[in-house]
PDB file of N, CA and C in Angstrom:
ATOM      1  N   UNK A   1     135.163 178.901 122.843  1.00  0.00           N
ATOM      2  CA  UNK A   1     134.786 177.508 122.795  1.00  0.00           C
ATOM      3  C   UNK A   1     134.383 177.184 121.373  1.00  0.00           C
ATOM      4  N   UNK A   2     135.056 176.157 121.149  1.00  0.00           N
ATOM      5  CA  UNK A   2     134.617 175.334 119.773  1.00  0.00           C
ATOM      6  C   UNK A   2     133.843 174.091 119.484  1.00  0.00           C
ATOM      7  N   UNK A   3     133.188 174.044 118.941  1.00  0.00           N
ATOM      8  CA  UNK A   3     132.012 172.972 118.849  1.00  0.00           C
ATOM      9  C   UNK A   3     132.888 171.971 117.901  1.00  0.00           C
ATOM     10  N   UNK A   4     132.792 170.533 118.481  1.00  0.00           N
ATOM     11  CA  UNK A   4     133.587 169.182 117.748  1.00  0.00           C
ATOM     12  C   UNK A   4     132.547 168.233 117.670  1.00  0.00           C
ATOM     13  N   UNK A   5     132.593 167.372 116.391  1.00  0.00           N
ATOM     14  CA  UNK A   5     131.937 166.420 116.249  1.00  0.00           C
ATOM     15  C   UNK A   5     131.873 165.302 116.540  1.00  0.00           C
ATOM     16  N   UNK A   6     131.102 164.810 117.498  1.00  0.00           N
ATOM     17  CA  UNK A   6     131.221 163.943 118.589  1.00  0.00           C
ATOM     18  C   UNK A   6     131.470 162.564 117.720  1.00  0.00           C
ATOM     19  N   UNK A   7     130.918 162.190 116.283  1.00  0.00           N
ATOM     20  CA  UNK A   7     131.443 161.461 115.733  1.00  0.00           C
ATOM     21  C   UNK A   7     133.119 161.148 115.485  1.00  0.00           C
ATOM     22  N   UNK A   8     133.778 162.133 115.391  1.00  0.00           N
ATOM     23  CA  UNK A   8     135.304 162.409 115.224  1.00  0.00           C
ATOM     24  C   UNK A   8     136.075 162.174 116.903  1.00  0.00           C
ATOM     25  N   UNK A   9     135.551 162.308 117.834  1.00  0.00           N
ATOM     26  CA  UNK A   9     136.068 162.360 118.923  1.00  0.00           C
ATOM     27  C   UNK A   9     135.456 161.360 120.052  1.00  0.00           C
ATOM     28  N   UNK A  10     134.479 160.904 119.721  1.00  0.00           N
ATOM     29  CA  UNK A  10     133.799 159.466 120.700  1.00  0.00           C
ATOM     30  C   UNK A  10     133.751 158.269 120.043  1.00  0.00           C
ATOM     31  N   UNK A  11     134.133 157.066 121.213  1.00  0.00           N
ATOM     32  CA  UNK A  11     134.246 156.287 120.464  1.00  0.00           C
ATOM     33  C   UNK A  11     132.557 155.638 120.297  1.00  0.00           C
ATOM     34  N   UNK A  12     132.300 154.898 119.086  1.00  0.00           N
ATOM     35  CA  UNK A  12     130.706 155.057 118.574  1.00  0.00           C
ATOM     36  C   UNK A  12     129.638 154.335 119.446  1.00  0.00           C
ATOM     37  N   UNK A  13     130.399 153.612 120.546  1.00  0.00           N
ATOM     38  CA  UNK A  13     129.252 152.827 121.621  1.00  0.00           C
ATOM     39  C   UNK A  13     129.037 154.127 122.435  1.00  0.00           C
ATOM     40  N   UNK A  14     129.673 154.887 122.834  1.00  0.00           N
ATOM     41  CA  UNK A  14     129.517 156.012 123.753  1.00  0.00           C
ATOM     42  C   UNK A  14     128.493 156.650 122.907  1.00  0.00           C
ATOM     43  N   UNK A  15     128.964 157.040 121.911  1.00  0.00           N
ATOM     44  CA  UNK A  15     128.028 157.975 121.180  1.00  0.00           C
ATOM     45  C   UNK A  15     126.833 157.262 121.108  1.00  0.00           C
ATOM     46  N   UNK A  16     126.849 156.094 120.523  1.00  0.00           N
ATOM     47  CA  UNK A  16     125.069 155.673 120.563  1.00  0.00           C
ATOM     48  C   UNK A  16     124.140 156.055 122.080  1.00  0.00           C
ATOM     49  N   UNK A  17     125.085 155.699 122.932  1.00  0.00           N
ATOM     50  CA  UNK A  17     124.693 155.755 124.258  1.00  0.00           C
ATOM     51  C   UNK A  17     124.464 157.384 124.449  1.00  0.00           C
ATOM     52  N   UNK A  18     124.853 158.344 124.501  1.00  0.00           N
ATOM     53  CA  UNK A  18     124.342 159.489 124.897  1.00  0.00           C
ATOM     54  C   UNK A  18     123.404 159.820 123.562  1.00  0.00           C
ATOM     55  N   UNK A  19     123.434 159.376 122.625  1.00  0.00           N
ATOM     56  CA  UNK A  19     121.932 159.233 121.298  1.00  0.00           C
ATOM     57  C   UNK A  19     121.099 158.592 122.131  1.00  0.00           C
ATOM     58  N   UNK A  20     120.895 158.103 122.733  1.00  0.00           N
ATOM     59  CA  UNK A  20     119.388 157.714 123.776  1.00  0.00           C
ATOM     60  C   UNK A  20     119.092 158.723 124.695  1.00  0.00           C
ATOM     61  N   UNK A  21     119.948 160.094 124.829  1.00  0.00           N
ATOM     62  CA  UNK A  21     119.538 160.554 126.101  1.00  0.00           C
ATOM     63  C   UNK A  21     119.168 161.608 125.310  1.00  0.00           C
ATOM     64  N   UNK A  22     120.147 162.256 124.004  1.00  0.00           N
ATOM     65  CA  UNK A  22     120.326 163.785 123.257  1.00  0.00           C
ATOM     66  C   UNK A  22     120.750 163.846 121.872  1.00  0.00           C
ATOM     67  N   UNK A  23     119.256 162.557 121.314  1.00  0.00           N
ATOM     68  CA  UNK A  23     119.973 162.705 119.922  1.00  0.00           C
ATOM     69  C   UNK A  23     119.703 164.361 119.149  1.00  0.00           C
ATOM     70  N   UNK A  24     120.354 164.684 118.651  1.00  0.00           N
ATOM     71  CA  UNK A  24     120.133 165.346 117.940  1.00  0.00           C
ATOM     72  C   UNK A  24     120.498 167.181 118.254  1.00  0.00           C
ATOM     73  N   UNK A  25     120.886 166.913 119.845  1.00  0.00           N
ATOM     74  CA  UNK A  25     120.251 168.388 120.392  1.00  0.00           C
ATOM     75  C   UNK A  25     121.682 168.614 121.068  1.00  0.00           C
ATOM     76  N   UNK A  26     121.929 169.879 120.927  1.00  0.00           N
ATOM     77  CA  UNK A  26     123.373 170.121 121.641  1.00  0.00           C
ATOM     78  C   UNK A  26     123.714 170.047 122.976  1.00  0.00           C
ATOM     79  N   UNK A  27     124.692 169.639 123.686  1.00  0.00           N
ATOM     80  CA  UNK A  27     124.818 169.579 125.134  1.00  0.00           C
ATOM     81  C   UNK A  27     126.330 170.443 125.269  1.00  0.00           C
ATOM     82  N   UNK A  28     126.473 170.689 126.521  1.00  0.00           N
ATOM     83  CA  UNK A  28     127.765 171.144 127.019  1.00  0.00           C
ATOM     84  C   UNK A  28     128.190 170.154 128.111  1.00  0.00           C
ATOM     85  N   UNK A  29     129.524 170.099 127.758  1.00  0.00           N
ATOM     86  CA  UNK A  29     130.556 169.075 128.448  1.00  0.00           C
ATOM     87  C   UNK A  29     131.226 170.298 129.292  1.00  0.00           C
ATOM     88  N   UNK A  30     130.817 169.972 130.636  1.00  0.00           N
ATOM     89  CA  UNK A  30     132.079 171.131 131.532  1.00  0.00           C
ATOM     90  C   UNK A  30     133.043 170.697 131.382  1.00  0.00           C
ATOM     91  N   UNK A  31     134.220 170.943 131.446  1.00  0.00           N
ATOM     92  CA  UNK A  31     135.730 170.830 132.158  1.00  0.00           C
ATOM     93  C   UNK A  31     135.745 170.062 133.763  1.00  0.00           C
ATOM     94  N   UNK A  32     136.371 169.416 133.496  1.00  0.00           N
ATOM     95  CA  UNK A  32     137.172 168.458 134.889  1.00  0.00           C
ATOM     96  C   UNK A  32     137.400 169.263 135.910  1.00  0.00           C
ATOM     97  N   UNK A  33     137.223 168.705 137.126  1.00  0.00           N
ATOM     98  CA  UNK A  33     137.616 170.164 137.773  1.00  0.00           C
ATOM     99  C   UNK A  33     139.221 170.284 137.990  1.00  0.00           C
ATOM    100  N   UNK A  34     139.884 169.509 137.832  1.00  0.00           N
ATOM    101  CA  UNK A  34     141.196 169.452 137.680  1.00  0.00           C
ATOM    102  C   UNK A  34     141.494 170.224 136.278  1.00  0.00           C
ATOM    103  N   UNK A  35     141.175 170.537 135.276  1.00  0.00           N
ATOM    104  CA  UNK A  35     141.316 171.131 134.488  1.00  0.00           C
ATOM    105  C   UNK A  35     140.623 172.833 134.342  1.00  0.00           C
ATOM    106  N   UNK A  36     139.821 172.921 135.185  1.00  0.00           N
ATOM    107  CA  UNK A  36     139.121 174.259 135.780  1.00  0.00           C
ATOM    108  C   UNK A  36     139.843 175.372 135.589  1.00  0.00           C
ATOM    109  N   UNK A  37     139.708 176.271 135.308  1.00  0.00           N
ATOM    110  CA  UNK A  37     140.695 177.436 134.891  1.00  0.00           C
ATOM    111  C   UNK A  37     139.984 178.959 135.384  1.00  0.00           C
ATOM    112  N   UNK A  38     140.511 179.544 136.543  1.00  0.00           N
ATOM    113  CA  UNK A  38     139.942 180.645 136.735  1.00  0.00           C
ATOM    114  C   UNK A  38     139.653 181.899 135.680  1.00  0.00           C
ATOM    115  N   UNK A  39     138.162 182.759 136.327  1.00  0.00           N
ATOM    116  CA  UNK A  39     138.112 183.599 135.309  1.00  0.00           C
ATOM    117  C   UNK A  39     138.796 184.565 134.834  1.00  0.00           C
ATOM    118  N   UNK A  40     138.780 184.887 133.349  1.00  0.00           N
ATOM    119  CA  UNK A  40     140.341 185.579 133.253  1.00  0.00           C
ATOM    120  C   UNK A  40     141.407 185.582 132.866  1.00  0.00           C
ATOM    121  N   UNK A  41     141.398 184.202 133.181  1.00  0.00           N
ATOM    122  CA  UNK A  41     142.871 183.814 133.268  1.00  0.00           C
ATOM    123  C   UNK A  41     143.634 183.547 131.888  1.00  0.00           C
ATOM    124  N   UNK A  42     142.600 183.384 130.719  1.00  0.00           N
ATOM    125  CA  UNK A  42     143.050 183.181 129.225  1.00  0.00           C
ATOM    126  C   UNK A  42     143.493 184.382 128.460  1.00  0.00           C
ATOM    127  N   UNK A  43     143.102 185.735 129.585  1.00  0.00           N
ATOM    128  CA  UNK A  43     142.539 187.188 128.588  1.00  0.00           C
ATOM    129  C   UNK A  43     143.688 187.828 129.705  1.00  0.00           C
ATOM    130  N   UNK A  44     143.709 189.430 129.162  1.00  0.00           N
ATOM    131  CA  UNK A  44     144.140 190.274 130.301  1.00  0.00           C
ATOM    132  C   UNK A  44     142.616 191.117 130.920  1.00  0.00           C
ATOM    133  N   UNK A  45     141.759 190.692 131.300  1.00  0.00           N
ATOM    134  CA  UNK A  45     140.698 191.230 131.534  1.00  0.00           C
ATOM    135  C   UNK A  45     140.561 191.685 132.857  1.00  0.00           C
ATOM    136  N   UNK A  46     141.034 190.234 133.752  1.00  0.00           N
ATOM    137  CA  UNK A  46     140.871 190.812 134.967  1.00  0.00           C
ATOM    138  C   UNK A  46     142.226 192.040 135.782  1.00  0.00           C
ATOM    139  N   UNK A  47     143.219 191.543 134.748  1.00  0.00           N
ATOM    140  CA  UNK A  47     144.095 192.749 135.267  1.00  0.00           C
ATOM    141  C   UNK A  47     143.736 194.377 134.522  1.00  0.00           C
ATOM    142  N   UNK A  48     142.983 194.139 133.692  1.00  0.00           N
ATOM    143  CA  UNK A  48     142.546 195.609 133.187  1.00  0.00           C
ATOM    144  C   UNK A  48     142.016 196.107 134.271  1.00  0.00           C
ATOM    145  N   UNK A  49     140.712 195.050 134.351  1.00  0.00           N
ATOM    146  CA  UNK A  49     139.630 195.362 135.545  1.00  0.00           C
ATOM    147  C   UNK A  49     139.939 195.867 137.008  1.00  0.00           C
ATOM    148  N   UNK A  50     141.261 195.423 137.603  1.00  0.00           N
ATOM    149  CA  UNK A  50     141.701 195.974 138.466  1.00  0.00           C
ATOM    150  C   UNK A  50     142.506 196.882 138.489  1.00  0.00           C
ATOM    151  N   UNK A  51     143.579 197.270 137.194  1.00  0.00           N
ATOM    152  CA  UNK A  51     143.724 198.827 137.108  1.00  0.00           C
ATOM    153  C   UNK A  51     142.530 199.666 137.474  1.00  0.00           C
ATOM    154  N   UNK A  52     141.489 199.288 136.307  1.00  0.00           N
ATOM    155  CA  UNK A  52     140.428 200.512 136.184  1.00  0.00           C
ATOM    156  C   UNK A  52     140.112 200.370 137.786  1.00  0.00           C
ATOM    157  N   UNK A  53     139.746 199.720 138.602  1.00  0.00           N
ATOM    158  CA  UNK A  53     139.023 199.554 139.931  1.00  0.00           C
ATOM    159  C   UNK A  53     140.062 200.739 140.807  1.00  0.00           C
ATOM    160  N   UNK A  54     141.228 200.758 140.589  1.00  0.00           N
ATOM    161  CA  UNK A  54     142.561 200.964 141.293  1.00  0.00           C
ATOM    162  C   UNK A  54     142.638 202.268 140.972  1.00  0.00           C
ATOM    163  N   UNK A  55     142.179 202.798 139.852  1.00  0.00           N
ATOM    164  CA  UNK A  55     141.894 203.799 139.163  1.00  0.00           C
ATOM    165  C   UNK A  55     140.848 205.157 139.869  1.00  0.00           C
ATOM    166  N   UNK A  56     139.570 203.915 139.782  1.00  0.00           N
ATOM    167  CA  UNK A  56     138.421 204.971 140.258  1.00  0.00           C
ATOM    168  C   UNK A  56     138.576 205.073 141.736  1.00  0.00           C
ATOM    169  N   UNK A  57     139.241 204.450 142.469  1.00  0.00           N
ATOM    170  CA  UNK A  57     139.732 204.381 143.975  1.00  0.00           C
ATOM    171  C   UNK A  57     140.584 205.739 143.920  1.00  0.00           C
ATOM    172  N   UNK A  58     141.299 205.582 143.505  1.00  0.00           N
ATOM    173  CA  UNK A  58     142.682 206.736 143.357  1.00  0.00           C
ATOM    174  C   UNK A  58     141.864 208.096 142.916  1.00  0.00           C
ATOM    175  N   UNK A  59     140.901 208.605 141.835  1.00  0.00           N
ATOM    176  CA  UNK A  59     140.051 209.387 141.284  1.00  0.00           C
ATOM    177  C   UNK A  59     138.970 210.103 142.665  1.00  0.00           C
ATOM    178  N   UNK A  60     138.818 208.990 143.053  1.00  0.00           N
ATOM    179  CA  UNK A  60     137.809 208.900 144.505  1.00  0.00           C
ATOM    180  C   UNK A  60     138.122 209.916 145.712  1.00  0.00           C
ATOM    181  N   UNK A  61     139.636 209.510 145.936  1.00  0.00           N
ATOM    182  CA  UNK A  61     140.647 209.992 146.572  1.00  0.00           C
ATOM    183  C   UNK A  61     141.089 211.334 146.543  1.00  0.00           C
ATOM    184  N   UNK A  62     140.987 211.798 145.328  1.00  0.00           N
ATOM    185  CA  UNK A  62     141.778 212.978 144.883  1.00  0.00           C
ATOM    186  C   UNK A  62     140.650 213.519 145.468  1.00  0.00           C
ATOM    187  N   UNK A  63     138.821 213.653 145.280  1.00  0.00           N
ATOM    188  CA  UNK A  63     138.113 214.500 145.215  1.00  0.00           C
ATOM    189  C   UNK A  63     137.136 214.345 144.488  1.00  0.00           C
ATOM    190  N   UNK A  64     136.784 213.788 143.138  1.00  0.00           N
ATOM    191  CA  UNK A  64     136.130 213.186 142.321  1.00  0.00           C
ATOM    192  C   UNK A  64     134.615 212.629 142.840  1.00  0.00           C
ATOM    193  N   UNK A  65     133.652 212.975 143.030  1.00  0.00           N
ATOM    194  CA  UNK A  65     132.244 212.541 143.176  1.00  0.00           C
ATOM    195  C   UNK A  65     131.949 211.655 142.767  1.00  0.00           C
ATOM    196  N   UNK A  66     131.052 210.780 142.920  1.00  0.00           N
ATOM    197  CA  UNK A  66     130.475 209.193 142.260  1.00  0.00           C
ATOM    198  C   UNK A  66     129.905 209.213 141.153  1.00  0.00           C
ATOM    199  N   UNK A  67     129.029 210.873 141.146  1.00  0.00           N
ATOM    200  CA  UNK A  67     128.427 210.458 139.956  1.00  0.00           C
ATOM    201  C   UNK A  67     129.107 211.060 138.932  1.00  0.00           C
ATOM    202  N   UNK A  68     130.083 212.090 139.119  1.00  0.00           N
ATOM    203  CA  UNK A  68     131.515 211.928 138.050  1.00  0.00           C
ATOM    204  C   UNK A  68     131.750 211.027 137.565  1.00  0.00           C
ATOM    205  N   UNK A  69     132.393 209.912 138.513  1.00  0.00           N
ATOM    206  CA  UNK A  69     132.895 208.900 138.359  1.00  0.00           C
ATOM    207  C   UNK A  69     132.012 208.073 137.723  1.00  0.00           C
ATOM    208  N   UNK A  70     130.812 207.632 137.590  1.00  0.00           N
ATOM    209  CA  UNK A  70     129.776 207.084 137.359  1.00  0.00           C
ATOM    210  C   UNK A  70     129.877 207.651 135.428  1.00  0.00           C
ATOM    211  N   UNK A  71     130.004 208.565 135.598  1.00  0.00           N
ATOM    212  CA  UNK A  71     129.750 209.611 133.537  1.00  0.00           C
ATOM    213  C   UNK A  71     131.062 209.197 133.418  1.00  0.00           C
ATOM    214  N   UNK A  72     132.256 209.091 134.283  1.00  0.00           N
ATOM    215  CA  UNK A  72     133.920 208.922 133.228  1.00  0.00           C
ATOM    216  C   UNK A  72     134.304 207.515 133.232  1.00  0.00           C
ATOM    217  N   UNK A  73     133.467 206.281 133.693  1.00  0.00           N
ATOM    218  CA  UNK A  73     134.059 205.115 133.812  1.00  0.00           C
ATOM    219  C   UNK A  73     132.604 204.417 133.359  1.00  0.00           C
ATOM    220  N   UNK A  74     131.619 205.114 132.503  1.00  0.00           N
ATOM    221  CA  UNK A  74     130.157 204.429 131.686  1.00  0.00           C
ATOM    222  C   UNK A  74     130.025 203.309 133.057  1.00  0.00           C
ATOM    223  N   UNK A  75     129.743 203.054 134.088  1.00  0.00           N
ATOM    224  CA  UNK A  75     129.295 202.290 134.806  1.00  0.00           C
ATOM    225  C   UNK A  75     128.250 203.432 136.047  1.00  0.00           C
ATOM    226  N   UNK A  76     127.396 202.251 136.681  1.00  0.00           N
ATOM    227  CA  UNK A  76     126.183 203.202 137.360  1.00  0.00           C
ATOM    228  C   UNK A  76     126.699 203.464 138.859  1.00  0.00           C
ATOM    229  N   UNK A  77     126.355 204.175 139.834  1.00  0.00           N
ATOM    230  CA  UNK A  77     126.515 205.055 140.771  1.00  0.00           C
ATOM    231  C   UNK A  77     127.457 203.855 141.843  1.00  0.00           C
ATOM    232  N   UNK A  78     125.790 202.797 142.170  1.00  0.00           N
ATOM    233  CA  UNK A  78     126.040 201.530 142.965  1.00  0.00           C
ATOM    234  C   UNK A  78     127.379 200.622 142.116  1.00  0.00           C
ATOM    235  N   UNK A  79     127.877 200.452 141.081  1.00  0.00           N
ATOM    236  CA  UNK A  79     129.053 199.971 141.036  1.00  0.00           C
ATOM    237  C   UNK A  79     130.313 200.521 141.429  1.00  0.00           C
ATOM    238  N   UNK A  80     130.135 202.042 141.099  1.00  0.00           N
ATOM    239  CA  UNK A  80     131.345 202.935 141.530  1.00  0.00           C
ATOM    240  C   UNK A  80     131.299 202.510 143.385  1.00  0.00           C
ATOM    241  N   UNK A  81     130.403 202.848 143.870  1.00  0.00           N
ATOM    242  CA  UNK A  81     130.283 202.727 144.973  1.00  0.00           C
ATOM    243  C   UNK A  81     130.838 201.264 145.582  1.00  0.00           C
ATOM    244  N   UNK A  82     130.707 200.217 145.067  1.00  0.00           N
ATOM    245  CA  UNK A  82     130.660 199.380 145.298  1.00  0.00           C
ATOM    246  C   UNK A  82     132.697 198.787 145.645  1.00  0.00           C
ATOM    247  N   UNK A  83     133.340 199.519 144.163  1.00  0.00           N
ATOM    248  CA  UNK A  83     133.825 199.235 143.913  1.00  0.00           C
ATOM    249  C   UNK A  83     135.388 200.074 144.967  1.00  0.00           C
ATOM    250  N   UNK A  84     134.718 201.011 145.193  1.00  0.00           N
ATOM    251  CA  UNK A  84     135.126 201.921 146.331  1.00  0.00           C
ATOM    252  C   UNK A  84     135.485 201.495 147.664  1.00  0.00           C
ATOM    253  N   UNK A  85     134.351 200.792 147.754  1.00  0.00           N
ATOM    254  CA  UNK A  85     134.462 199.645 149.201  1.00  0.00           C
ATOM    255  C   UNK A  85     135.336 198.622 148.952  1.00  0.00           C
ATOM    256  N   UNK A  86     135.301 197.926 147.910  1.00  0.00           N
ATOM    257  CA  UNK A  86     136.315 196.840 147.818  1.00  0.00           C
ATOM    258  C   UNK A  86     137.884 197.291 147.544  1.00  0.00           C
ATOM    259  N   UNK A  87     137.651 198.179 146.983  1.00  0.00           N
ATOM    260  CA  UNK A  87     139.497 199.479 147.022  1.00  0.00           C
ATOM    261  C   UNK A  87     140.074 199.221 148.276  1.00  0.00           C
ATOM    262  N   UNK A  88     138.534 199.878 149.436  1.00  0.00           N
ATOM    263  CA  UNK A  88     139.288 200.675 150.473  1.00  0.00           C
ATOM    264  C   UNK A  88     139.779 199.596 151.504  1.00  0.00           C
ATOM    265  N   UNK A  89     138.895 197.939 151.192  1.00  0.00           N
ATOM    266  CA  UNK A  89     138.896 196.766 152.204  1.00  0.00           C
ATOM    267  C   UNK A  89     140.875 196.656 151.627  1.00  0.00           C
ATOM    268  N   UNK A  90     140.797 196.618 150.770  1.00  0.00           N
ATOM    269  CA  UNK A  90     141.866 195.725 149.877  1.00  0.00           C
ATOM    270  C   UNK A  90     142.980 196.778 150.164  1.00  0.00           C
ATOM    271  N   UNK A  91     143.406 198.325 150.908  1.00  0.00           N
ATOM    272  CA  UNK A  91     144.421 198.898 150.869  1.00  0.00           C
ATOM    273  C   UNK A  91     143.926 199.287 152.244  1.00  0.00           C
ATOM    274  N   UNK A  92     143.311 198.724 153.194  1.00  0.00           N
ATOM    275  CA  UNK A  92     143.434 198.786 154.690  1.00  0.00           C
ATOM    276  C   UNK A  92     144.106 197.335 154.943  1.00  0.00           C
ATOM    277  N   UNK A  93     143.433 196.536 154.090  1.00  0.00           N
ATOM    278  CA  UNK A  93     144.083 195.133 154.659  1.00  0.00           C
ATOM    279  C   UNK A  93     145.691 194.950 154.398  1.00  0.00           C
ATOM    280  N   UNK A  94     146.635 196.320 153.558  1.00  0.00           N
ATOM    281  CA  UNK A  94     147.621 195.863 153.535  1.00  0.00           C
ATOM    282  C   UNK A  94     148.819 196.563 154.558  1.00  0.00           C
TER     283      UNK A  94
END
């Protein structure tokens, strides 16, 4: 996100008008929800995230302990765990 100068981009009755509510002080403008963009969706993050998930499932599988898994994937016991359950929902449900 990039910060724009509301002088350059409003027209100046608007701007006076939100100067009565926030002169001076920064605000955030959400997105439309028509313009809403799931998380993720700009990056490859969440498909990393579900290799690695797909990963420690498969690791899980072979034999691999939690708190192995916990020292080879830097995350804590209850996420491995966690993440185990959502593996096993997500490859029963198919």
């Amino acid at each position: 996100m990039s910060y724009k100068k509301a002088k350059d981009i409003l027209p100046s009755e608007l701007l006076e008008l939100i100067q009565e509510y926030v002169d001076g002080e920064y605000i955030y403008i959400p997105r439309s929800e028509d313009n809403k963009k799931s998380w993720g969706s700009n990056t490859s993050t969440r498909r990393e995230l579900n290799i690695r998930n797909s990963n420690i499932y498969t690791d899980y599988l072979s034999g691999i302990d939690i708190n192995t898994l916990s020292v080879k994937y830097y995350l804590s016991s209850k996420s491995i765990q966690r993440i185990i359950l959502k593996e096993k929902k997500i490859k029963n449900s198919i």
